[in-house]
PDB file of N, CA and C in Angstrom:
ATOM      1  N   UNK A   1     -52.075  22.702   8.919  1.00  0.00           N
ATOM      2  CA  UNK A   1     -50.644  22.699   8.715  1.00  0.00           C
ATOM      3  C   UNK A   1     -50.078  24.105   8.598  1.00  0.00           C
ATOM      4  N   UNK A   2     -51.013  24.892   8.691  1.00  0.00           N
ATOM      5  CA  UNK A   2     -50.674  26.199   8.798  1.00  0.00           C
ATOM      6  C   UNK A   2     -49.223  26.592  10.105  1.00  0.00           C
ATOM      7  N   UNK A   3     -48.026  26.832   9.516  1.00  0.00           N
ATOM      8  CA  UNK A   3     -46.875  26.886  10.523  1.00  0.00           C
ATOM      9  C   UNK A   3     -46.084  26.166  10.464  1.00  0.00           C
ATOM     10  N   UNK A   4     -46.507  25.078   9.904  1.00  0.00           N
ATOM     11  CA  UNK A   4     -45.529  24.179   9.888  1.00  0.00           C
ATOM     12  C   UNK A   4     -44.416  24.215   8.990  1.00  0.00           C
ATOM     13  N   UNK A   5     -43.179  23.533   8.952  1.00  0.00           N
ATOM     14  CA  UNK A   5     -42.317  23.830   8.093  1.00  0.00           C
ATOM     15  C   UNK A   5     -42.005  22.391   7.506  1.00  0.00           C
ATOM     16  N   UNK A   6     -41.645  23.023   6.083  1.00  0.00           N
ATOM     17  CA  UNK A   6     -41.319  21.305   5.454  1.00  0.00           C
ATOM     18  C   UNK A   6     -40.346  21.361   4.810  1.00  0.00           C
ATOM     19  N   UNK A   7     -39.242  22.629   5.522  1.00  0.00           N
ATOM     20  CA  UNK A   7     -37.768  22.719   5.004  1.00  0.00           C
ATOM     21  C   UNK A   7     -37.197  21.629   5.551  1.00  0.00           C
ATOM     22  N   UNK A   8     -36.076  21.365   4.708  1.00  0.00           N
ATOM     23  CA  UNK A   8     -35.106  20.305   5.236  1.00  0.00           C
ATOM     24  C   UNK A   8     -34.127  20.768   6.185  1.00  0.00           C
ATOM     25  N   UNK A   9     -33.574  19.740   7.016  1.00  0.00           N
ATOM     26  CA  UNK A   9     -32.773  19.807   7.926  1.00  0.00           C
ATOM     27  C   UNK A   9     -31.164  20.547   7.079  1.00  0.00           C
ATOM     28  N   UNK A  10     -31.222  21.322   7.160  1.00  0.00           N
ATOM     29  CA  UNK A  10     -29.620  22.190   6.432  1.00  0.00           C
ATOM     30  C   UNK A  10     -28.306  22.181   7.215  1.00  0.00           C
ATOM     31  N   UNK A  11     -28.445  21.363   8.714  1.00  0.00           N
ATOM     32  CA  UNK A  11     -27.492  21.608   9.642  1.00  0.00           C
ATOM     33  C   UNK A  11     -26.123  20.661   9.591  1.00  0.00           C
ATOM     34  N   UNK A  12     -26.217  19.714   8.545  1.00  0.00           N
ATOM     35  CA  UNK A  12     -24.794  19.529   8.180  1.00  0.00           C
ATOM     36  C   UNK A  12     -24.607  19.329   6.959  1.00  0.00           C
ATOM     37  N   UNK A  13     -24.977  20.438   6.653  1.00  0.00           N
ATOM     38  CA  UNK A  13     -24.453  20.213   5.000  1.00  0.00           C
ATOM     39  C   UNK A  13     -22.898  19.941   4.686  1.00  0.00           C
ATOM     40  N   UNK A  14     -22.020  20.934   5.600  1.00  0.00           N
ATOM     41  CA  UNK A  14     -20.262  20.248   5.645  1.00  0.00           C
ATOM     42  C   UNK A  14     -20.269  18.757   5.690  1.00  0.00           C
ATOM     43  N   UNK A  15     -21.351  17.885   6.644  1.00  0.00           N
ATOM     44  CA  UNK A  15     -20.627  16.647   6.402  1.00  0.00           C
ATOM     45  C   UNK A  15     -21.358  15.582   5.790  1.00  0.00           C
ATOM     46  N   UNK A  16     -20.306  14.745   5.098  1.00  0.00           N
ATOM     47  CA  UNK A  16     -21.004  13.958   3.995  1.00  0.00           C
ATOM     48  C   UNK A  16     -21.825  12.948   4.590  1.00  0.00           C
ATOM     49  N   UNK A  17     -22.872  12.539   3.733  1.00  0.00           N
ATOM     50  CA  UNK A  17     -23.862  11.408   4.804  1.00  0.00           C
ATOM     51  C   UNK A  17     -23.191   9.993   4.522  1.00  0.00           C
ATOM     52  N   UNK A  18     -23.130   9.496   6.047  1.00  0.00           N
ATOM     53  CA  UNK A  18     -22.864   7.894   5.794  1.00  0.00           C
ATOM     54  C   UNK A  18     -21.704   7.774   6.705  1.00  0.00           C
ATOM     55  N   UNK A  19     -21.308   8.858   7.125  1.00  0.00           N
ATOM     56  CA  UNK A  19     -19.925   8.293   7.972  1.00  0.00           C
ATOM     57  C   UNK A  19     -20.327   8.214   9.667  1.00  0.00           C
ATOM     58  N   UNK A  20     -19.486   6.932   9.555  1.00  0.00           N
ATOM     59  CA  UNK A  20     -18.857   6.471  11.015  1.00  0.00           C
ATOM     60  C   UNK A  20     -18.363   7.707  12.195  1.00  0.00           C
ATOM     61  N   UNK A  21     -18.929   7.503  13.375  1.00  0.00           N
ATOM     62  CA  UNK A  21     -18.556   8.744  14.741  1.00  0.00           C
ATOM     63  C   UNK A  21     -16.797   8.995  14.340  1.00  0.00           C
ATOM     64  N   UNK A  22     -16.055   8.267  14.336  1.00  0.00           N
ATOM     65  CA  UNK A  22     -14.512   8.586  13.807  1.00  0.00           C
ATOM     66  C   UNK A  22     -14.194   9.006  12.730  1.00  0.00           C
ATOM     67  N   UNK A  23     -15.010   8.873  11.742  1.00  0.00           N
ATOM     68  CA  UNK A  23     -15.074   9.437  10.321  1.00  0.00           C
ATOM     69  C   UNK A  23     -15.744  10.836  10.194  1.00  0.00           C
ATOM     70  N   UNK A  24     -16.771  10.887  10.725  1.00  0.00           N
ATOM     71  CA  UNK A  24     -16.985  12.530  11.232  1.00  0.00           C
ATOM     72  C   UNK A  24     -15.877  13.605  11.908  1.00  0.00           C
ATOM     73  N   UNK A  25     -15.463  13.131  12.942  1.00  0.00           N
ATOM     74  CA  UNK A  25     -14.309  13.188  13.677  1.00  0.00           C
ATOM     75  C   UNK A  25     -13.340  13.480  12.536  1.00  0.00           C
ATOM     76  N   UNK A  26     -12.565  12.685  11.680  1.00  0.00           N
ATOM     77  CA  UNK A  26     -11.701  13.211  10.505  1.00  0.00           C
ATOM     78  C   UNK A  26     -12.070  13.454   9.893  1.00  0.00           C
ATOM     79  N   UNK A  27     -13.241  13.835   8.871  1.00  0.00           N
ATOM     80  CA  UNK A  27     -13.598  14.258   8.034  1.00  0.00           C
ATOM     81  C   UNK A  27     -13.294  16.018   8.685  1.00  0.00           C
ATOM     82  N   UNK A  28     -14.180  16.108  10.029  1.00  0.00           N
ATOM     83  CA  UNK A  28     -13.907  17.794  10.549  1.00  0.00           C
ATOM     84  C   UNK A  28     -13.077  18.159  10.789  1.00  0.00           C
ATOM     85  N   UNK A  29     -11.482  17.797  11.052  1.00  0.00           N
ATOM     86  CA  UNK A  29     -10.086  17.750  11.221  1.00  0.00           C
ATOM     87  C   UNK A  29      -9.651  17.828   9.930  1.00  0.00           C
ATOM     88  N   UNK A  30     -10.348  17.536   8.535  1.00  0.00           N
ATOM     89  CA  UNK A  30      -9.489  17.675   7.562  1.00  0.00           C
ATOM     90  C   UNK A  30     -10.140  19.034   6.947  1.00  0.00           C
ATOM     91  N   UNK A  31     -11.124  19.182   6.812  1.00  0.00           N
ATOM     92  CA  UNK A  31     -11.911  20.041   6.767  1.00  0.00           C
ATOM     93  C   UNK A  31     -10.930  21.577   7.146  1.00  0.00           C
ATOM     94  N   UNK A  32     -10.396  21.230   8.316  1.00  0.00           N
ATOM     95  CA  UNK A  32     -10.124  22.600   9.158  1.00  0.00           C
ATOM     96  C   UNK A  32      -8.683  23.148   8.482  1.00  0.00           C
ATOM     97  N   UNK A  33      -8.200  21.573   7.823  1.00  0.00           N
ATOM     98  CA  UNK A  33      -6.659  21.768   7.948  1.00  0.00           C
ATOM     99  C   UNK A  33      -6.320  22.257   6.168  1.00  0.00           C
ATOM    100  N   UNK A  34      -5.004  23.025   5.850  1.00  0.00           N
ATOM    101  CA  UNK A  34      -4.755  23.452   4.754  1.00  0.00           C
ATOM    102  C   UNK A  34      -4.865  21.972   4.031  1.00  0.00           C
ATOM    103  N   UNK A  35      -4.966  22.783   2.849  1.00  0.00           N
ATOM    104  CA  UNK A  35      -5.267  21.413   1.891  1.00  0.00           C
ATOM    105  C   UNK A  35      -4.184  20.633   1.471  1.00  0.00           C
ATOM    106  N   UNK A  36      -2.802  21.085   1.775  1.00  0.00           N
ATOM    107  CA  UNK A  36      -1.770  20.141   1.381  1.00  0.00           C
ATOM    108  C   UNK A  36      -1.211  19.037   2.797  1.00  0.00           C
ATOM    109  N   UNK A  37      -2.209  20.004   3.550  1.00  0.00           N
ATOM    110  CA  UNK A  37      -2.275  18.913   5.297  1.00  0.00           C
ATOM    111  C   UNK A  37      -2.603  17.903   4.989  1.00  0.00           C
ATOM    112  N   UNK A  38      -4.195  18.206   4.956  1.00  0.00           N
ATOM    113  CA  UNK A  38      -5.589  17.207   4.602  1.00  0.00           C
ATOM    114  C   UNK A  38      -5.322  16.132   3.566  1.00  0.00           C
ATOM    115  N   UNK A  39      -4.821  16.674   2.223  1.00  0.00           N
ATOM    116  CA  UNK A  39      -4.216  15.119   1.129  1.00  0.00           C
ATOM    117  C   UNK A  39      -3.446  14.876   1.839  1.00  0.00           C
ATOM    118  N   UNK A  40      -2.053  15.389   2.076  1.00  0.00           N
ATOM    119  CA  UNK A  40      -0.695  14.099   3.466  1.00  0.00           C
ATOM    120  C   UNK A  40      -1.861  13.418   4.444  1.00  0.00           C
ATOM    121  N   UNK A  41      -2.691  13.552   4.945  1.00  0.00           N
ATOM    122  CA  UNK A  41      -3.276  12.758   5.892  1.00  0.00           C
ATOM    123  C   UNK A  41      -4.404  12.024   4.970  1.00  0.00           C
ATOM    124  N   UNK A  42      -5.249  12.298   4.027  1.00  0.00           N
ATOM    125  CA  UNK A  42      -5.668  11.394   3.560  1.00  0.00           C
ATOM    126  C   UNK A  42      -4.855  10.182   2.733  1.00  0.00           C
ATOM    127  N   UNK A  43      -3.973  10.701   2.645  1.00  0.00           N
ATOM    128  CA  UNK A  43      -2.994   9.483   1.631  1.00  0.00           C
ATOM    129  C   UNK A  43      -2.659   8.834   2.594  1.00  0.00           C
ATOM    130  N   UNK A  44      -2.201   9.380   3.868  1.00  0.00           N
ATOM    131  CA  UNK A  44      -1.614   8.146   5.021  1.00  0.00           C
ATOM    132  C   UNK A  44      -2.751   7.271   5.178  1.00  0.00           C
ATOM    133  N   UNK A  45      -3.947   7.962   5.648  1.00  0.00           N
ATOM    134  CA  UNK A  45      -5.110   6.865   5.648  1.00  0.00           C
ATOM    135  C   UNK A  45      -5.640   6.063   4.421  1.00  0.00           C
ATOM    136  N   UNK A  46      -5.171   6.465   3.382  1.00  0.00           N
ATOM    137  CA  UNK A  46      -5.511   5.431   2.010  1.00  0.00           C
ATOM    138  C   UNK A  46      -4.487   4.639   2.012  1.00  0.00           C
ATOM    139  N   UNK A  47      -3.127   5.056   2.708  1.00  0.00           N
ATOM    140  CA  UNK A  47      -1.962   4.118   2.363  1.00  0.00           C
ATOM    141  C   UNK A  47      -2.571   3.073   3.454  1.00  0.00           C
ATOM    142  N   UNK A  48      -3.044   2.967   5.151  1.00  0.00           N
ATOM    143  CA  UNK A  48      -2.924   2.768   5.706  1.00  0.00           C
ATOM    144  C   UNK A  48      -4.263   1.287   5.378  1.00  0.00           C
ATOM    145  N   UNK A  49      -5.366   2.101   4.733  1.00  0.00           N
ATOM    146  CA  UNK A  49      -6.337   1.062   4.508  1.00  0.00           C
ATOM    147  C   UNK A  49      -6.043   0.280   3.115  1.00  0.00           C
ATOM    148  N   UNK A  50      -5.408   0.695   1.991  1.00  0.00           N
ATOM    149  CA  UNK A  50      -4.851  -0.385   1.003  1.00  0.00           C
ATOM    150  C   UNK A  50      -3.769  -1.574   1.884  1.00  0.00           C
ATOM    151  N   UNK A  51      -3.003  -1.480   2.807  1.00  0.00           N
ATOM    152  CA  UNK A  51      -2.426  -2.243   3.367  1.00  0.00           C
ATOM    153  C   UNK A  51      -2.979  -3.160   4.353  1.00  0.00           C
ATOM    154  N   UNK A  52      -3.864  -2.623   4.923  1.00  0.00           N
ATOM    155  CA  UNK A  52      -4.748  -3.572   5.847  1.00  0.00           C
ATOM    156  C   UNK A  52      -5.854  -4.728   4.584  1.00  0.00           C
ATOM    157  N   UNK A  53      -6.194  -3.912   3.744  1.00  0.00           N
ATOM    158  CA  UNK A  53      -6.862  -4.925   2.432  1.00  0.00           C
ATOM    159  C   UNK A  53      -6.274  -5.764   1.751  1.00  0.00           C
ATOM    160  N   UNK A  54      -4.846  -5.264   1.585  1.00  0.00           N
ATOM    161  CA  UNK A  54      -4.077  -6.196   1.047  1.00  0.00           C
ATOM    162  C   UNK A  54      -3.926  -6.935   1.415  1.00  0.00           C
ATOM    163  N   UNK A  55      -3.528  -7.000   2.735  1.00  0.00           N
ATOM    164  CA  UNK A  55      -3.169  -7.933   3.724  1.00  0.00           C
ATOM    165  C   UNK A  55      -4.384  -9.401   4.022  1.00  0.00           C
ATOM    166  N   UNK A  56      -5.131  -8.547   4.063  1.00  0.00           N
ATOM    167  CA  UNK A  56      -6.794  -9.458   4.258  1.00  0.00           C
ATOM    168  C   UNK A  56      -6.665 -10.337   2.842  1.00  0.00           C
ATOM    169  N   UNK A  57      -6.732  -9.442   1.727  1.00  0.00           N
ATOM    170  CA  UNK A  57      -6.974 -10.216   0.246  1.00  0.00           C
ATOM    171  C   UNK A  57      -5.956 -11.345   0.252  1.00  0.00           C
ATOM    172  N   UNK A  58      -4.553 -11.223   0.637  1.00  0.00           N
ATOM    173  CA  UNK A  58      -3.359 -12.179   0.551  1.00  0.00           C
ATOM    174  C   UNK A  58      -4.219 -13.472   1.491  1.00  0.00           C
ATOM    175  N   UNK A  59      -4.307 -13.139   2.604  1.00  0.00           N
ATOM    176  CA  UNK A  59      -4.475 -13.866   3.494  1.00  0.00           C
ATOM    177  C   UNK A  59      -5.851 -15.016   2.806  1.00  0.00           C
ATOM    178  N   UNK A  60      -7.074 -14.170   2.232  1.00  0.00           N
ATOM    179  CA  UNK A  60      -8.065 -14.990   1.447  1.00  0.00           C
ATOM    180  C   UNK A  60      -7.314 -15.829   0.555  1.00  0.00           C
ATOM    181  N   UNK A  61      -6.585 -15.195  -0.517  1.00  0.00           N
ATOM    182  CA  UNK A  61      -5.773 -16.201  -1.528  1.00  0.00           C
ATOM    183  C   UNK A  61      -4.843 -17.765  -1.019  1.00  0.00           C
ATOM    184  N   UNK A  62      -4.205 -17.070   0.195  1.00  0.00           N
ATOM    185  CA  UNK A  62      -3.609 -18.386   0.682  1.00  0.00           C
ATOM    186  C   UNK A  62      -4.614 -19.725   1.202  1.00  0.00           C
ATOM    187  N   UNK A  63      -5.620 -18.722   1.675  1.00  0.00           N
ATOM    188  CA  UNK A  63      -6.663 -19.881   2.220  1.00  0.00           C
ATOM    189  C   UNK A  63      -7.519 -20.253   1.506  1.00  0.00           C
ATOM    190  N   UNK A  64      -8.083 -20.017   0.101  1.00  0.00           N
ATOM    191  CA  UNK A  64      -8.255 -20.197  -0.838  1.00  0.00           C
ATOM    192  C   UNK A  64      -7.425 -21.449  -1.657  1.00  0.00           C
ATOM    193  N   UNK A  65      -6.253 -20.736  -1.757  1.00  0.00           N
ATOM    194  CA  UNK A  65      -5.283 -21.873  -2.561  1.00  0.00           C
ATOM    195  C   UNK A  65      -5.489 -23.525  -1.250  1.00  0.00           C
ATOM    196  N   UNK A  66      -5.360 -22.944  -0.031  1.00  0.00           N
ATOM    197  CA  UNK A  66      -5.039 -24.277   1.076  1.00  0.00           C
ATOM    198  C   UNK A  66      -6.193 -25.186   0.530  1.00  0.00           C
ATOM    199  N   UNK A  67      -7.223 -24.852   0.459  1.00  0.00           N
ATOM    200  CA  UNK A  67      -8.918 -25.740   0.496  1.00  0.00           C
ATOM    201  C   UNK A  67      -9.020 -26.267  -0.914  1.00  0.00           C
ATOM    202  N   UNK A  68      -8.582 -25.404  -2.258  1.00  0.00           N
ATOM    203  CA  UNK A  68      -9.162 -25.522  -3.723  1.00  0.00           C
ATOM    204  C   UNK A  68      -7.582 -26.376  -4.240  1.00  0.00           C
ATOM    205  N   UNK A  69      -6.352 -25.996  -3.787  1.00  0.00           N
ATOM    206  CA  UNK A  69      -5.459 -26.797  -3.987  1.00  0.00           C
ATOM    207  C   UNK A  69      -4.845 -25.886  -5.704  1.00  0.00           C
ATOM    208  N   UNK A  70      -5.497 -24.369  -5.968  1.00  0.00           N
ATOM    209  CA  UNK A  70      -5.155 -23.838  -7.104  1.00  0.00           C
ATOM    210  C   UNK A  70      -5.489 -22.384  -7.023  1.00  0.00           C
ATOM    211  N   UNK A  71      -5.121 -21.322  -7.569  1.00  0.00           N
ATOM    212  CA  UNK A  71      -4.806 -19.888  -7.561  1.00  0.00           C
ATOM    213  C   UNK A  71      -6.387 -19.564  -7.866  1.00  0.00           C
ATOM    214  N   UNK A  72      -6.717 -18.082  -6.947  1.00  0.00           N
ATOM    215  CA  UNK A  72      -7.566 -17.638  -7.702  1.00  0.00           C
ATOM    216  C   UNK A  72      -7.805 -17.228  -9.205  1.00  0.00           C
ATOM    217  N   UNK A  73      -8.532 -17.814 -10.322  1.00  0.00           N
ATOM    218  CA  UNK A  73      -8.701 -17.342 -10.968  1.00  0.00           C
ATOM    219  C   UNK A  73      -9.910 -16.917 -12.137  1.00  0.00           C
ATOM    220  N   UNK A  74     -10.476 -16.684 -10.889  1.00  0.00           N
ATOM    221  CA  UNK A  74     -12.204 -16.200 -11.587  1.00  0.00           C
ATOM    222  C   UNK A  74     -12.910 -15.147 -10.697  1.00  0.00           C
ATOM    223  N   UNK A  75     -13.787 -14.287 -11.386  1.00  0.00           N
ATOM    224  CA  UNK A  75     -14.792 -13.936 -10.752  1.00  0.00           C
ATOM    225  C   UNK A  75     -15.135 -14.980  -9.498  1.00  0.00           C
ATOM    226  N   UNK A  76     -15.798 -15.412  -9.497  1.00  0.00           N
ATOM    227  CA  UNK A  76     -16.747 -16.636  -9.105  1.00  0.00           C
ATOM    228  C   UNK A  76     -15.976 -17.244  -7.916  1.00  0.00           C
ATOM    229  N   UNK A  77     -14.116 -17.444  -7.900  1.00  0.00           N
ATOM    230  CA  UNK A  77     -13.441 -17.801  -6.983  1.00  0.00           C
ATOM    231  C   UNK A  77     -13.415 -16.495  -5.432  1.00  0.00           C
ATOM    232  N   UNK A  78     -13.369 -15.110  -6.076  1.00  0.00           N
ATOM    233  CA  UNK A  78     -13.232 -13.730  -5.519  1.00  0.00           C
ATOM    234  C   UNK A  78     -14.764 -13.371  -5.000  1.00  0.00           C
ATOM    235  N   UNK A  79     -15.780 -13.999  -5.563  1.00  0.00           N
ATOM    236  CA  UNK A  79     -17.165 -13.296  -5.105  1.00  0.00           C
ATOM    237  C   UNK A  79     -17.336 -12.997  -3.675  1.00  0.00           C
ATOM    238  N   UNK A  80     -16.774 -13.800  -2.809  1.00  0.00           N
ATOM    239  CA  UNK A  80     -16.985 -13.362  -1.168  1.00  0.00           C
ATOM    240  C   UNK A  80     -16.287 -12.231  -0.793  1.00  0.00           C
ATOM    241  N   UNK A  81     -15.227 -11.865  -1.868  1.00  0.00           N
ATOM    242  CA  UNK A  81     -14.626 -10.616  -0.881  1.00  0.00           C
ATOM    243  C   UNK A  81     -14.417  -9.478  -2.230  1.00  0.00           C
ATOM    244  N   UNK A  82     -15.353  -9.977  -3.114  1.00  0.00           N
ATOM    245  CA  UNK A  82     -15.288  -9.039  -4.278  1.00  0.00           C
ATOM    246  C   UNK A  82     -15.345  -7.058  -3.841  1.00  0.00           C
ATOM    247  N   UNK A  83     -16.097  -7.157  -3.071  1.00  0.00           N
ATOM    248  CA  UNK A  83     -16.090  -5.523  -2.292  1.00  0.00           C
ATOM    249  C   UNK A  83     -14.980  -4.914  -1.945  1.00  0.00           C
ATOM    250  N   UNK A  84     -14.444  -6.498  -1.179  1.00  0.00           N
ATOM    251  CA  UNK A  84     -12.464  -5.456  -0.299  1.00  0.00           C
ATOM    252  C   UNK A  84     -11.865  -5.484  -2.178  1.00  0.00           C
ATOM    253  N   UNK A  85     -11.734  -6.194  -3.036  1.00  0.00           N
ATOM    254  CA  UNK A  85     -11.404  -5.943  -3.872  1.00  0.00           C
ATOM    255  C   UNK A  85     -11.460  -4.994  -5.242  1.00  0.00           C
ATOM    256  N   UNK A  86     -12.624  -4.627  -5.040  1.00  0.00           N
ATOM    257  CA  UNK A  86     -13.257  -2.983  -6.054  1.00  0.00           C
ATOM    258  C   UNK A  86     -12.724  -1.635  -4.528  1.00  0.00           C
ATOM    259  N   UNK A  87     -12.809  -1.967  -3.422  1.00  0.00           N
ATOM    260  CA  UNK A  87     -12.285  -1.132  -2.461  1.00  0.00           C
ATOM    261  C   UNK A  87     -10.913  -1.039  -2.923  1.00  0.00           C
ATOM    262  N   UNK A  88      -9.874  -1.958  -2.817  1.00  0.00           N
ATOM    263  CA  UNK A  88      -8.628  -1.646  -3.350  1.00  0.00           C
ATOM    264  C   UNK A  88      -8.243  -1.328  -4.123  1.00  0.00           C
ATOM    265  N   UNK A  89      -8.482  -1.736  -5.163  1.00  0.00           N
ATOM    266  CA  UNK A  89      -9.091  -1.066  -6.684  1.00  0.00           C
ATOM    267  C   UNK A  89      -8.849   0.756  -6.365  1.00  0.00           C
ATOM    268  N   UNK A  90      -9.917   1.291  -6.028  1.00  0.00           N
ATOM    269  CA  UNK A  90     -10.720   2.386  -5.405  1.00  0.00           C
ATOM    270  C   UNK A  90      -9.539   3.093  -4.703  1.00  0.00           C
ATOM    271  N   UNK A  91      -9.161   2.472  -3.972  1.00  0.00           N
ATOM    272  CA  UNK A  91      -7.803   2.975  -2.822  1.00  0.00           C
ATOM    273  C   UNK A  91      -6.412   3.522  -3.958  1.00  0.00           C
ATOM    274  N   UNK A  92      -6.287   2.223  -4.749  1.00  0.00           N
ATOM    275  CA  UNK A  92      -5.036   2.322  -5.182  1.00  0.00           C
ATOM    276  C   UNK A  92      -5.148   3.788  -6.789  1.00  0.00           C
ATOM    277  N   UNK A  93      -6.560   4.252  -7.268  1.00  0.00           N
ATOM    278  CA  UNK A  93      -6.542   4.778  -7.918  1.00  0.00           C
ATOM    279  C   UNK A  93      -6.613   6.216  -7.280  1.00  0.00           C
ATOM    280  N   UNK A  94      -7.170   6.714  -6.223  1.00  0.00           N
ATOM    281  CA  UNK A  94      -7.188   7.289  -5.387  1.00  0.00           C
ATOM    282  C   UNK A  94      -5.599   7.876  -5.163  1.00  0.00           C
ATOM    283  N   UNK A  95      -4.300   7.321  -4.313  1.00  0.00           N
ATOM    284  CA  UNK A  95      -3.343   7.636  -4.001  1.00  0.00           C
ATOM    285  C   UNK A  95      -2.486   8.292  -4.887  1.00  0.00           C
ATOM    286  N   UNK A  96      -2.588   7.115  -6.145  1.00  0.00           N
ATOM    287  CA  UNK A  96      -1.965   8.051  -7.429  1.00  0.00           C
ATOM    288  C   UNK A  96      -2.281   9.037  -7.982  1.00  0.00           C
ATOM    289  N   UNK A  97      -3.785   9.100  -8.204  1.00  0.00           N
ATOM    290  CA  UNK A  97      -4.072  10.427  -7.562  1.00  0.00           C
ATOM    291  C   UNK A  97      -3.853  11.812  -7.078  1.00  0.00           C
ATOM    292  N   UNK A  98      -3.262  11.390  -5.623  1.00  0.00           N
ATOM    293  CA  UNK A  98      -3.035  12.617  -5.146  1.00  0.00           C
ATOM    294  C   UNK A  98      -1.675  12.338  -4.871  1.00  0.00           C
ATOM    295  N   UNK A  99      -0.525  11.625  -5.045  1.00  0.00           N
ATOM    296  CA  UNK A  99       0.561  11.724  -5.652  1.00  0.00           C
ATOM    297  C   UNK A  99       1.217  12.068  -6.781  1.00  0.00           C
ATOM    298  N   UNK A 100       0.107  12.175  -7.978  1.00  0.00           N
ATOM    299  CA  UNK A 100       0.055  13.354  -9.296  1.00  0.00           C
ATOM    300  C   UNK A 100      -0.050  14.477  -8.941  1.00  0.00           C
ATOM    301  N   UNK A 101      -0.596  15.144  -7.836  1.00  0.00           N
ATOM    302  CA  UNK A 101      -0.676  16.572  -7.535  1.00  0.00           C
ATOM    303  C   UNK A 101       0.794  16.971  -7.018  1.00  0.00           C
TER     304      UNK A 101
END
């Protein structure tokens, strides 16, 4: 093993691990841009994905209420989409956020 190297790969340390080819893509566009750019465009995209969740979550509740004949109101009723819901959660603490700045 003489030569060999057992450094780690250091070549994107700028970008965070786990993102999507379009999420790379904006992540390096925000990256580039002044920072009062980069929050206006991340808030549009947090505004943009709390509204698409919302929209989804409403849409579960109505179809929810259609089948059970009564409002969500449990854990246990929410468990299938408990994720978009700690996501919105997540979103909506996020915006205020950077509408405090």
């Amino acid at each position: 093993f003489v030569g060999h190297s057992t450094a780690p790969n250091l070549g994107n340390l700028n970008k965070p691990s786990g993102l999507n080819e379009g999420e790379e893509d904006n992540f390096q566009q925000n990256a580039e841009m002044s920072p009062s750019a980069a929050s206006s465009q991340d808030l549009a995209a947090l505004k943009a994905e709390k509204a698409t969740l919302h929209q989804m979550l409403r849409s579960y509740e109505k179809d929810f209420f259609k089948q059970h004949k009564r409002q969500v109101s449990s854990f246990s009723d929410i468990r299938p989409v408990a994720s978009q819901y700690r996501r919105y959660k997540e979103i909506k603490k996020a915006i205020a956020s950077l509408q405090d700045k």
